[in-house]
C-alpha atoms as a PDB file:
ATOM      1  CA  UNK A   1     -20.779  15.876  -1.518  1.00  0.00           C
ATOM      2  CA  UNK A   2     -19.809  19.688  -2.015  1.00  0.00           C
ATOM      3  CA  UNK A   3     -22.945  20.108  -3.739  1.00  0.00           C
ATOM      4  CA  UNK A   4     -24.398  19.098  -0.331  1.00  0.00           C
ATOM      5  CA  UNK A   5     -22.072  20.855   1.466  1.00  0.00           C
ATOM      6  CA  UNK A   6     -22.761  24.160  -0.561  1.00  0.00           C
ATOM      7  CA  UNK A   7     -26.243  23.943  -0.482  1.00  0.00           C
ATOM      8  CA  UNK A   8     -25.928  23.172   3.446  1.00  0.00           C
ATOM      9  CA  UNK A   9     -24.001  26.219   3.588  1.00  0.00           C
ATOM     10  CA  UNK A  10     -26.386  28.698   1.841  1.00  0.00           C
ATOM     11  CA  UNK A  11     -30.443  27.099   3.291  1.00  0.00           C
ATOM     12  CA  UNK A  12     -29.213  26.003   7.104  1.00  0.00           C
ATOM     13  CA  UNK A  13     -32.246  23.607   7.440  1.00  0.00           C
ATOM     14  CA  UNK A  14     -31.900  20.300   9.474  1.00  0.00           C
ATOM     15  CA  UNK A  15     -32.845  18.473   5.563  1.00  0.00           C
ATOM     16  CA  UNK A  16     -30.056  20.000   4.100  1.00  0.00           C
ATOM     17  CA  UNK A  17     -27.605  19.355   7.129  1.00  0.00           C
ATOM     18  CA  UNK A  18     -28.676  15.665   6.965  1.00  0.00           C
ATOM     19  CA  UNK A  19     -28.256  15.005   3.663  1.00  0.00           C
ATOM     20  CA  UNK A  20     -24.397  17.027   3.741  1.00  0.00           C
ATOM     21  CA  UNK A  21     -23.882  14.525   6.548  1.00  0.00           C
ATOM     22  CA  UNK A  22     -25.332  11.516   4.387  1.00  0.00           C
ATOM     23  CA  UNK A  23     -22.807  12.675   1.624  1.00  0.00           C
ATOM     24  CA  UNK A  24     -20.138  12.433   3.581  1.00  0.00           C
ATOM     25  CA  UNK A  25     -20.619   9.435   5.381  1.00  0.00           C
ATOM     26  CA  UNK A  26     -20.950   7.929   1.789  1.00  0.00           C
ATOM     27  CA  UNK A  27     -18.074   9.384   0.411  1.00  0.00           C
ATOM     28  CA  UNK A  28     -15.846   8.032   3.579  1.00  0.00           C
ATOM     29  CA  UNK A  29     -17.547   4.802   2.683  1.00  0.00           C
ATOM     30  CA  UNK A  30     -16.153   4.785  -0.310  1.00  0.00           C
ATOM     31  CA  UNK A  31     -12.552   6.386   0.317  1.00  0.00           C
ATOM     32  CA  UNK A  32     -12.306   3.372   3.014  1.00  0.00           C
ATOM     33  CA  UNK A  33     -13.236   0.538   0.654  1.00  0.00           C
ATOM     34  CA  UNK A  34     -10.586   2.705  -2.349  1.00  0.00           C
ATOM     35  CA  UNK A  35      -7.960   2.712   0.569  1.00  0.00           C
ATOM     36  CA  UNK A  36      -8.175  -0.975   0.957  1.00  0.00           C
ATOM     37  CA  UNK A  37      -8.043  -1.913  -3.164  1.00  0.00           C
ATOM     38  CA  UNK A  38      -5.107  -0.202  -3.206  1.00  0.00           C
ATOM     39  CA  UNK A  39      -3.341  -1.599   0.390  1.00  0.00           C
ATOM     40  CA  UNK A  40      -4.225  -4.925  -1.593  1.00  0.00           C
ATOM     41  CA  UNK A  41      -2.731  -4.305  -4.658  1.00  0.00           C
ATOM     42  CA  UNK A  42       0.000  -3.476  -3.068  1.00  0.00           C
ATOM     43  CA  UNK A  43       0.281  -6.577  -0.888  1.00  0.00           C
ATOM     44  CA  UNK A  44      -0.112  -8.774  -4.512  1.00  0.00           C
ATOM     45  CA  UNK A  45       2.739  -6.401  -6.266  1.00  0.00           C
ATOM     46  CA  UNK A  46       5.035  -6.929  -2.825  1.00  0.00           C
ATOM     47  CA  UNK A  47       4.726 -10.991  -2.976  1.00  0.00           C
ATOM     48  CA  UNK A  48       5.203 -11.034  -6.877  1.00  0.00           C
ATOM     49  CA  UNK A  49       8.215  -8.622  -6.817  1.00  0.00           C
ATOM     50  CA  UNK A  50       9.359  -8.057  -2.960  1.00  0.00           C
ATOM     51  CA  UNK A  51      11.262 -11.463  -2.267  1.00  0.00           C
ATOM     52  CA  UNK A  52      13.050 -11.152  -5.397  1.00  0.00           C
ATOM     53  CA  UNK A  53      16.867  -8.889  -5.119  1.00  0.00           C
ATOM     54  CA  UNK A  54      15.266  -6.575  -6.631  1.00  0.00           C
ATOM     55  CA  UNK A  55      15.342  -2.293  -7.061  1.00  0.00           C
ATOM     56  CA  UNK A  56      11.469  -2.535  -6.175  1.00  0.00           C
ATOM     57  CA  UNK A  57      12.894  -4.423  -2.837  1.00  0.00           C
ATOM     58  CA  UNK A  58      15.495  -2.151  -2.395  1.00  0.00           C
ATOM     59  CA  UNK A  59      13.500   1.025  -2.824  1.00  0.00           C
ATOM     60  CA  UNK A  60      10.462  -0.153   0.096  1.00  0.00           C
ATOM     61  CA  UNK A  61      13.434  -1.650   2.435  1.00  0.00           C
ATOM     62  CA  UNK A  62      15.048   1.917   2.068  1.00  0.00           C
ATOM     63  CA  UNK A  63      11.401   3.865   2.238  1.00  0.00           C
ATOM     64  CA  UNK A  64      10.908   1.956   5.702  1.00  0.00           C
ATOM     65  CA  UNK A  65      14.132   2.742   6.729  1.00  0.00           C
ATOM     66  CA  UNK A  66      13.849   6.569   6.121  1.00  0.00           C
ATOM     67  CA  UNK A  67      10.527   6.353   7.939  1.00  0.00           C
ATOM     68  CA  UNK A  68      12.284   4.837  10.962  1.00  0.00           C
ATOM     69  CA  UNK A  69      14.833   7.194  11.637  1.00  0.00           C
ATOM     70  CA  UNK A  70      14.599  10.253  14.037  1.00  0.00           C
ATOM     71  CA  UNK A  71      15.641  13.082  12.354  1.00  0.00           C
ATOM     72  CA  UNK A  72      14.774  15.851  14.614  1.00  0.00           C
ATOM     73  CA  UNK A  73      13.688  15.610  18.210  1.00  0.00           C
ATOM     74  CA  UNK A  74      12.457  18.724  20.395  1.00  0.00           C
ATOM     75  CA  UNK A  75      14.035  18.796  24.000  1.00  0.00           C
ATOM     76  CA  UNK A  76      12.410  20.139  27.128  1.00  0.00           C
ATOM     77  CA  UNK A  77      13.721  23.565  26.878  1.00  0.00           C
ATOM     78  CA  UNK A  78      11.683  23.605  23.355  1.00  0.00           C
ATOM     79  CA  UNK A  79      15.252  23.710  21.110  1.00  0.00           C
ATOM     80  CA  UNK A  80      15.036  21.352  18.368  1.00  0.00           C
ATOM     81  CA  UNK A  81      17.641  18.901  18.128  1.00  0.00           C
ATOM     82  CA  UNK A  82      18.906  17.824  14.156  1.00  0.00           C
ATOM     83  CA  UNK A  83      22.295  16.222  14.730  1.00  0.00           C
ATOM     84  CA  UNK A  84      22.502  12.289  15.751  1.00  0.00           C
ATOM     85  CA  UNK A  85      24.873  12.834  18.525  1.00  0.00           C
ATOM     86  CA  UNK A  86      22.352  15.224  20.058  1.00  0.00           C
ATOM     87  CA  UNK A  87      19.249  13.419  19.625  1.00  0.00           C
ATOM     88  CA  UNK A  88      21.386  10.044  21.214  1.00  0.00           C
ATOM     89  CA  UNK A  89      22.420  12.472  23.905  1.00  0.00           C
ATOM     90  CA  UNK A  90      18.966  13.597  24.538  1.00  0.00           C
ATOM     91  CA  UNK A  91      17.287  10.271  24.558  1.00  0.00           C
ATOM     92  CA  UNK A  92      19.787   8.939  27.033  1.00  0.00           C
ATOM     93  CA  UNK A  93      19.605  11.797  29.390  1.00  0.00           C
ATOM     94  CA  UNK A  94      15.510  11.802  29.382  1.00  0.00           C
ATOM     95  CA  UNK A  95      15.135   7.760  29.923  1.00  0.00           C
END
């Protein structure tokens, strides 16, 4: 695909444009179908190991916890807001 891309780069034709745009739409192709082998392998390692009391439980239970959590929030005077009473404040003033 760079090759493409670099050769797109130094002769502008419409060929060499097509076939950058060919390369890419290959390589996303591919990146999709790499994404999905690995979402699956993950699915099989979460039912062999996930149910189980586990430090592989504990460590995704945490990891979607951490992801859940606000820990900054931007008011509407633009001042960014990093402690939890703030943030609660904030949220119950704006709804």
């Amino acid at each position: 695909m760079c090759r493409c891309q670099n050769l797109a780069l130094q002769d502008p034709t419409t060929e060499t444009f097509a076939a950058a745009a060919e390369a890419y739409d290959r390589w996303n192709k591919l990146a999709s179908i790499e994404e999905k082998f690995f979402r699956q392998k993950s699915c099989v390692r979460w039912l062999g190991a996930g149910d189980r009391n586990t430090v592989f439980f504990h460590q995704a239970v945490q990891t979607r916890t951490s992801r859940n959590i606000i820990k900054r929030l931007v008011n509407g005077a633009g001042e960014t807001l990093t402690k939890m009473s703030d943030i609660k404040r904030e949220a119950v003033q704006h709804f």
